[in-house]
C-alpha atoms as a PDB file:
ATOM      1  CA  UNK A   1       0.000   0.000   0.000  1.00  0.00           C
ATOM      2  CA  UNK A   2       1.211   3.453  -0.768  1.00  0.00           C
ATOM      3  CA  UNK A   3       1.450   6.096   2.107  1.00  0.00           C
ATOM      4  CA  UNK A   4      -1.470   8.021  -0.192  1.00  0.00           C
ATOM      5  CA  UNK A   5      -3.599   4.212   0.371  1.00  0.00           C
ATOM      6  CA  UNK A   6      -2.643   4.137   4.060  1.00  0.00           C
ATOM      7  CA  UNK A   7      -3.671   7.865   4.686  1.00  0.00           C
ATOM      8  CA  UNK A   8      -7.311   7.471   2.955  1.00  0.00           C
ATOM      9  CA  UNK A   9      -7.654   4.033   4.604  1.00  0.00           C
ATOM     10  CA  UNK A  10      -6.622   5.214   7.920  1.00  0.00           C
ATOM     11  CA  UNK A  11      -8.932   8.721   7.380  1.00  0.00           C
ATOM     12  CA  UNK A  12     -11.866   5.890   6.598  1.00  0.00           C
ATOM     13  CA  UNK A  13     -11.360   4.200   9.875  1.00  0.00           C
ATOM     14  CA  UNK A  14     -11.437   7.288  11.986  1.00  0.00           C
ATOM     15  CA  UNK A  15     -14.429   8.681  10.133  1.00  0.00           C
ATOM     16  CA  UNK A  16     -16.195   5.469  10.627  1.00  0.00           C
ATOM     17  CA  UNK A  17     -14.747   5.308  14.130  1.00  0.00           C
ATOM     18  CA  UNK A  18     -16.825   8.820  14.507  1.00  0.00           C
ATOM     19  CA  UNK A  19     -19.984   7.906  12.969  1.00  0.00           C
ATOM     20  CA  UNK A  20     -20.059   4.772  15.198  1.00  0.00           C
ATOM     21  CA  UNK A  21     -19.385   7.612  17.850  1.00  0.00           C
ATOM     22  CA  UNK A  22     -21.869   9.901  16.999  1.00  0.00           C
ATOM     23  CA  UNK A  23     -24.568   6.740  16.187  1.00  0.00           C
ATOM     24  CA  UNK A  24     -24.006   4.972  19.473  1.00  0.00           C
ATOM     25  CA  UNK A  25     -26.073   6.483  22.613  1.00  0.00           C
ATOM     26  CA  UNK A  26     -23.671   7.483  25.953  1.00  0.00           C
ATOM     27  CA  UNK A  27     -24.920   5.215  28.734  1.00  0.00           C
ATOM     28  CA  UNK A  28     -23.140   7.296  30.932  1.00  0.00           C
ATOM     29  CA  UNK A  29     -25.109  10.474  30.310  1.00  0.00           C
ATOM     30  CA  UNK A  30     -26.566  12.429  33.450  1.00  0.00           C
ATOM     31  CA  UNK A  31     -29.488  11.847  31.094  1.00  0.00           C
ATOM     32  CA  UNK A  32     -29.549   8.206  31.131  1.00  0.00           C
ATOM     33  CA  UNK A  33     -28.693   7.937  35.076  1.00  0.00           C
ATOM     34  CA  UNK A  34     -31.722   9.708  36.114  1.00  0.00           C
ATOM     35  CA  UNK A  35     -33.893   8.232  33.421  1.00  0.00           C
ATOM     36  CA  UNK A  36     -32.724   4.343  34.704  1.00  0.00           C
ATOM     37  CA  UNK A  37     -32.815   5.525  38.308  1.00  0.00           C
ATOM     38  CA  UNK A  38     -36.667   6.904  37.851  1.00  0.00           C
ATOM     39  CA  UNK A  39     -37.509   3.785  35.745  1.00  0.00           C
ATOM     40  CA  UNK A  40     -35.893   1.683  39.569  1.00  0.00           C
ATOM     41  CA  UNK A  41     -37.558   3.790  41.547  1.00  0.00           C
ATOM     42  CA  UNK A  42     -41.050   3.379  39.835  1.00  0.00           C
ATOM     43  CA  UNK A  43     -40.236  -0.897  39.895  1.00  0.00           C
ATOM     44  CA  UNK A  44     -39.462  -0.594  43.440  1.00  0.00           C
ATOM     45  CA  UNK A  45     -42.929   1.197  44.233  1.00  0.00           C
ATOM     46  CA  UNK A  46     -44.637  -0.923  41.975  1.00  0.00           C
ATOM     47  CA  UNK A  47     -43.668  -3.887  43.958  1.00  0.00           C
ATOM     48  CA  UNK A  48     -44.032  -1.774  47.131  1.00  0.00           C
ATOM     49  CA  UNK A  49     -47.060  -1.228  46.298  1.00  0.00           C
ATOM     50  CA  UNK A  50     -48.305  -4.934  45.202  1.00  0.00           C
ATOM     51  CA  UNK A  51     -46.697  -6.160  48.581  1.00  0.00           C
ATOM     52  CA  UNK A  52     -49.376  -3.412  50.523  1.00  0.00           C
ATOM     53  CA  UNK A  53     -52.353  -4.869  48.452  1.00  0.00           C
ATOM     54  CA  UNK A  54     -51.346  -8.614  48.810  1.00  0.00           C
ATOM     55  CA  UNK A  55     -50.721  -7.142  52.912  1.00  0.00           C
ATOM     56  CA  UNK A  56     -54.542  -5.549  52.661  1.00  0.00           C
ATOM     57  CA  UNK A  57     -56.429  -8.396  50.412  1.00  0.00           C
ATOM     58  CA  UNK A  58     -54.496 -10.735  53.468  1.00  0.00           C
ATOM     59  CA  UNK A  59     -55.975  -8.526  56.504  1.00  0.00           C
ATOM     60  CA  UNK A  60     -59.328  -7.895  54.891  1.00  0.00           C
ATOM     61  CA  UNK A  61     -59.734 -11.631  54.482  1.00  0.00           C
ATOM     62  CA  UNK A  62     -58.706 -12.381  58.560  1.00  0.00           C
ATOM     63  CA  UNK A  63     -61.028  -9.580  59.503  1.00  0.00           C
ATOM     64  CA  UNK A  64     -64.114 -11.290  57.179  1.00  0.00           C
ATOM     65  CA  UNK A  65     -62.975 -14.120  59.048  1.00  0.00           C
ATOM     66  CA  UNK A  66     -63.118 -13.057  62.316  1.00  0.00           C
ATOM     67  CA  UNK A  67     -66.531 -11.708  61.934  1.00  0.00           C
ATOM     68  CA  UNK A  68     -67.908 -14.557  60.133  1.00  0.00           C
ATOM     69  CA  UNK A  69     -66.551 -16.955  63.400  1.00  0.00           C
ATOM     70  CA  UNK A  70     -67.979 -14.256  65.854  1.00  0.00           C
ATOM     71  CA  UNK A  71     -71.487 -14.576  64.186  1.00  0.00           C
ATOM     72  CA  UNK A  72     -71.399 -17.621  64.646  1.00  0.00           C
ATOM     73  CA  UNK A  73     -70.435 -18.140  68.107  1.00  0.00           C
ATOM     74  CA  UNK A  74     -73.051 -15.091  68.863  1.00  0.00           C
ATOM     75  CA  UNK A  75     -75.731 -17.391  67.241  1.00  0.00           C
ATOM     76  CA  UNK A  76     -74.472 -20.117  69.201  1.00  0.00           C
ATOM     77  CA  UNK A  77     -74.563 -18.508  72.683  1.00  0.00           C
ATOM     78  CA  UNK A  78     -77.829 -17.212  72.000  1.00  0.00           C
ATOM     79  CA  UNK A  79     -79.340 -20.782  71.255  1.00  0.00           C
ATOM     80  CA  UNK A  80     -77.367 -22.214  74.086  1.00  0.00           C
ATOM     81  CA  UNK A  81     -79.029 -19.509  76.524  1.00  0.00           C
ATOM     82  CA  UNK A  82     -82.484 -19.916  74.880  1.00  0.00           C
ATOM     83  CA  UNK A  83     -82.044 -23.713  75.861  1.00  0.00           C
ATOM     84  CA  UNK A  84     -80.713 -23.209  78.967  1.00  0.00           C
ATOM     85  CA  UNK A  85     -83.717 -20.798  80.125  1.00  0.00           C
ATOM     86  CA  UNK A  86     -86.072 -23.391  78.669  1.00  0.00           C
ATOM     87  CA  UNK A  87     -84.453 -26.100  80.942  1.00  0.00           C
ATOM     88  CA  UNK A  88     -83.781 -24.134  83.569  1.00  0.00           C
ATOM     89  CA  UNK A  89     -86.752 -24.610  86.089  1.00  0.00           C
ATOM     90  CA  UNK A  90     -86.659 -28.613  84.632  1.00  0.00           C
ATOM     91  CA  UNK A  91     -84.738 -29.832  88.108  1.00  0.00           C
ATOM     92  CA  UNK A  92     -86.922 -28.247  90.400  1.00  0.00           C
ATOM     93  CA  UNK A  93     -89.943 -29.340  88.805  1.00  0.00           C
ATOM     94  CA  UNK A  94     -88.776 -32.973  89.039  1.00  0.00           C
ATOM     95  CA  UNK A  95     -87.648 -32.577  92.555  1.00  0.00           C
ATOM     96  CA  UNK A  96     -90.952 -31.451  93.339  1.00  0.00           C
ATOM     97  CA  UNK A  97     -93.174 -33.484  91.682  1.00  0.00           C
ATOM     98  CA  UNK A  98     -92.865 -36.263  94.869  1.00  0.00           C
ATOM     99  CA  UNK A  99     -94.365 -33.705  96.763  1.00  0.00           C
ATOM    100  CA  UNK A 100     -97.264 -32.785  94.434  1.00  0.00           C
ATOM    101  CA  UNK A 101     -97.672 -36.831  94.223  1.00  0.00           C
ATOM    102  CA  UNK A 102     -97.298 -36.889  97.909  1.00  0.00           C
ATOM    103  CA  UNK A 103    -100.200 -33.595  98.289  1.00  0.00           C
ATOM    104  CA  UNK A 104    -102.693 -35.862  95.851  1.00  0.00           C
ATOM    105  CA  UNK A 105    -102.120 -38.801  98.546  1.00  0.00           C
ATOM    106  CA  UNK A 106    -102.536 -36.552 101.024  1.00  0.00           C
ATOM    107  CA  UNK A 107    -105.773 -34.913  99.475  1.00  0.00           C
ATOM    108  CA  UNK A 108    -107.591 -38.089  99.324  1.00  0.00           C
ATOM    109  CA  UNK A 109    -107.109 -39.252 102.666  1.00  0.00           C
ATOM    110  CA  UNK A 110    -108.392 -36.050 104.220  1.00  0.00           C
ATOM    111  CA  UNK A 111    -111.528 -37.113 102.048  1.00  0.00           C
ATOM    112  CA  UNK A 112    -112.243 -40.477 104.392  1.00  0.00           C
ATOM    113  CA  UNK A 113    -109.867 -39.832 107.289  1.00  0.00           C
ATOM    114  CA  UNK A 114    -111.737 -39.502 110.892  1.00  0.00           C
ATOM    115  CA  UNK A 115    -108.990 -38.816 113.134  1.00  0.00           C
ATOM    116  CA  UNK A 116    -107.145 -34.481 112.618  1.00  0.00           C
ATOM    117  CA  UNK A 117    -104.304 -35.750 113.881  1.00  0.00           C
ATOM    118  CA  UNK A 118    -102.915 -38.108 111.542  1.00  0.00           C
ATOM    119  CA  UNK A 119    -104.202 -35.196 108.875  1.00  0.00           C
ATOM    120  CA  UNK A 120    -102.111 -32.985 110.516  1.00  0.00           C
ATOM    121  CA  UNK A 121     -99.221 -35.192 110.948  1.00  0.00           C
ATOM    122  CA  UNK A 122     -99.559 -36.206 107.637  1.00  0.00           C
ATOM    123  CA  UNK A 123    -100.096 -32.034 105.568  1.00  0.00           C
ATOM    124  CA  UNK A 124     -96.515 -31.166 108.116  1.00  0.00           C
ATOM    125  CA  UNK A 125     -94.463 -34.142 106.119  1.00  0.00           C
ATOM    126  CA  UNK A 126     -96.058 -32.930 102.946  1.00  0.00           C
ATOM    127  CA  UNK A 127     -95.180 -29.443 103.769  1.00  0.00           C
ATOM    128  CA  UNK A 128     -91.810 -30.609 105.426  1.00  0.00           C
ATOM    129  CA  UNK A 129     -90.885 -32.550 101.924  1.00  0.00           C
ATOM    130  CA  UNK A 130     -91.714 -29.297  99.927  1.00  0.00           C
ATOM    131  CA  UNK A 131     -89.653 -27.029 102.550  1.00  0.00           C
ATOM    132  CA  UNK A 132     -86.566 -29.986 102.242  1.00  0.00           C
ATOM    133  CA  UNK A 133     -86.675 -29.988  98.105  1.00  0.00           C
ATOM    134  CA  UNK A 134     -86.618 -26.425  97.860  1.00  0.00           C
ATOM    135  CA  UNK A 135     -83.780 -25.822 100.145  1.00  0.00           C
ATOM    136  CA  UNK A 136     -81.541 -28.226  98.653  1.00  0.00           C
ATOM    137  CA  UNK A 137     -82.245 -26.079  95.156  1.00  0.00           C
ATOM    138  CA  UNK A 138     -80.418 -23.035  97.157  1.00  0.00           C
ATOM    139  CA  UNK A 139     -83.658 -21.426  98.690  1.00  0.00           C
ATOM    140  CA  UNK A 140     -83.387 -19.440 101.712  1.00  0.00           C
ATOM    141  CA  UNK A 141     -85.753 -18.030 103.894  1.00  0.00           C
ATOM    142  CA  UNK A 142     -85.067 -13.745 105.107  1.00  0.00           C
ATOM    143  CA  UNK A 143     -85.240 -13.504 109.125  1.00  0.00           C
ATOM    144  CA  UNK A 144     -86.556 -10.351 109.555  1.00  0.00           C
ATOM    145  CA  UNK A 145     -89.037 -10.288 112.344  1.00  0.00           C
ATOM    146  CA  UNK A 146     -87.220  -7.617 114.846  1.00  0.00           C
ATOM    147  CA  UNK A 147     -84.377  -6.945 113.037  1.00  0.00           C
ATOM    148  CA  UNK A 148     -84.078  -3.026 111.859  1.00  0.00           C
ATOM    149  CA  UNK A 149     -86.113  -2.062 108.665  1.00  0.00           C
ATOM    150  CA  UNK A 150     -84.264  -2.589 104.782  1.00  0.00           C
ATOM    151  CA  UNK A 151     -85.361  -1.002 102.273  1.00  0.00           C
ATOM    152  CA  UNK A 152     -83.192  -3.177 100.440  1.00  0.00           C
ATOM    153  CA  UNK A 153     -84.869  -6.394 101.955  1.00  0.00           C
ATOM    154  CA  UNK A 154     -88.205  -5.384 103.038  1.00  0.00           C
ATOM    155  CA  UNK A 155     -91.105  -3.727 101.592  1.00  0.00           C
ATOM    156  CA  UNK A 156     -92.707  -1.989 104.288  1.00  0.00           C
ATOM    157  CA  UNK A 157     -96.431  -2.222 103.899  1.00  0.00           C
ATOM    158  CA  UNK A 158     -97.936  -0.091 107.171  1.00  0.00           C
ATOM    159  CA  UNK A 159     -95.886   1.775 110.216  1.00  0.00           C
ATOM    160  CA  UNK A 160     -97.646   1.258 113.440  1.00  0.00           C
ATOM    161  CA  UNK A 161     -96.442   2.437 116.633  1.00  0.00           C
ATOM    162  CA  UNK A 162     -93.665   0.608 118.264  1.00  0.00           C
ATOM    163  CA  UNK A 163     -94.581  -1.340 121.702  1.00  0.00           C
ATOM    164  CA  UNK A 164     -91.061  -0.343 123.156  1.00  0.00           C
ATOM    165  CA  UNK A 165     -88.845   2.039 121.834  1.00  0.00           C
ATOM    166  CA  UNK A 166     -85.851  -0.244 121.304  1.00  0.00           C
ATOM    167  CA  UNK A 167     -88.342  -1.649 118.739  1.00  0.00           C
ATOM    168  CA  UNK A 168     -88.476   2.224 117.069  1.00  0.00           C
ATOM    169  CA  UNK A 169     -87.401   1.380 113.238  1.00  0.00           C
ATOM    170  CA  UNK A 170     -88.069  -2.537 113.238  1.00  0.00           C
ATOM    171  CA  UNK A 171     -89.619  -5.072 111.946  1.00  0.00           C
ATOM    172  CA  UNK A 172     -92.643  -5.844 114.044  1.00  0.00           C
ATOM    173  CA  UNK A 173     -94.236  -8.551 111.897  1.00  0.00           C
ATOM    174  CA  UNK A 174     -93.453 -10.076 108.733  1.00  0.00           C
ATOM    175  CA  UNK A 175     -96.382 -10.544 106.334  1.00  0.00           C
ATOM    176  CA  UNK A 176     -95.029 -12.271 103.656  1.00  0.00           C
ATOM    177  CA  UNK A 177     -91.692 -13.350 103.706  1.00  0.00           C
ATOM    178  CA  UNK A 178     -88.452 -12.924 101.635  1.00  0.00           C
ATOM    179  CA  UNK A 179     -86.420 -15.007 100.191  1.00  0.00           C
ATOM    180  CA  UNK A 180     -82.665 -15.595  98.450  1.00  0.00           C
ATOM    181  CA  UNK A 181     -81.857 -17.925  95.925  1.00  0.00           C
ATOM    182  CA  UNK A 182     -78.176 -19.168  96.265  1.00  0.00           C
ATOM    183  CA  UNK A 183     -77.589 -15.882  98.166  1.00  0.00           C
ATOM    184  CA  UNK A 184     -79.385 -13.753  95.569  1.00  0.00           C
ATOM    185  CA  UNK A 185     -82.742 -11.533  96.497  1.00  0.00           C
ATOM    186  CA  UNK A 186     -85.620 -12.742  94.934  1.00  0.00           C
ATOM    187  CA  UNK A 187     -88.545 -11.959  96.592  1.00  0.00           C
ATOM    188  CA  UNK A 188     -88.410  -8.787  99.037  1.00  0.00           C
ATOM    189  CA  UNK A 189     -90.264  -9.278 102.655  1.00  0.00           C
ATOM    190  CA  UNK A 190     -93.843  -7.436 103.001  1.00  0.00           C
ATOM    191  CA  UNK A 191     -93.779  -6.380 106.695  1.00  0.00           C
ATOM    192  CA  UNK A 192     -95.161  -4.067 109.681  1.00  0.00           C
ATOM    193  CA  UNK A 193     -92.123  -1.352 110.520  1.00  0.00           C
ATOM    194  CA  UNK A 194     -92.428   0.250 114.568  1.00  0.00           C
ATOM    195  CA  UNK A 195     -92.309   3.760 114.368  1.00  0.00           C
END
């Protein structure tokens, strides 16, 4: 090759050298940076932000089921109460239905009977069987003759003047009396109060 040959060939390569130059993008651009560093940053909340909806969808479902289970154990309760009230009063009826057997015998010998004594002897176990199967249920009977007046307790259905006056603000006679149920108030006493 002549020097004239080398000099065009080697003027061909840089030209060519500068068009691939020119034709060829920088990657290292301030440009391209930001551009790839935006294009990250929107990937990185676009996952962000999948991760918070798969996060949501997850709680949303435990919350659906946590009120579908409460529902259910509301229903539940509320069948298991309605039963419960239904059965309720079922032992004490069966515990006293020897003593409404034992009243029916009783009825029909006061019918024939001749001698008040064995009629008497025989309405006190009657009544002593009812008192028994009652108390072993938890019923209690309220003392309250000449203790001092409760409003709490007692329903006070007259004031009369008190014999004594250590009697001033007592109860002088109890007309019907109260009662507790396993400790529990359930019917007050009507009495007489000393004033």
């Amino acid at each position: 090759m002549t020097e004239n040959q080398k000099d065009m060939h080697n003027n061909g390569k840089a030209k060519q050298g500068s068009e691939n130059e020119q034709s060829m993008p920088d990657i290292n651009t301030d440009e391209n940076v930001s551009g790839t560093s935006h294009m990250n940053d929107e990937l990185e909340e676009s996952g962000e932000l999948e991760k918070k909806e798969q996060e949501l969808n997850e709680l949303r479902d435990k919350y659906l089921r946590l009120q579908a289970e409460f529902d259910n154990f509301r229903r539940r309760t509320a069948k298991e109460k309605i039963e419960l009230m239904q059965t309720a009063s079922k032992e004490v009826i069966l515990s006293l239905l020897d003593v409404l057997d034992d009243s029916e015998r009783a009825a029909k010998q006061m019918e024939t009977a001749t001698d008040l004594d064995a009629v008497k002897d025989g309405t006190s176990l009657v009544f002593g069987k009812l008192k028994n199967a009652l108390t072993a249920k938890g019923l209690k009977e309220m003392e309250s003759l000449h203790t001092d007046f409760n409003p709490d307790l007692h329903d006070a259905i007259t004031e009369i003047p008190a014999p004594t006056p250590d009697l001033e603000g007592k109860v002088l006679d109890v007309l019907q009396k109260g009662y507790y149920l396993n400790d529990k108030l359930i019917r007050h006493a009507k009495v007489v109060v000393g004033k």
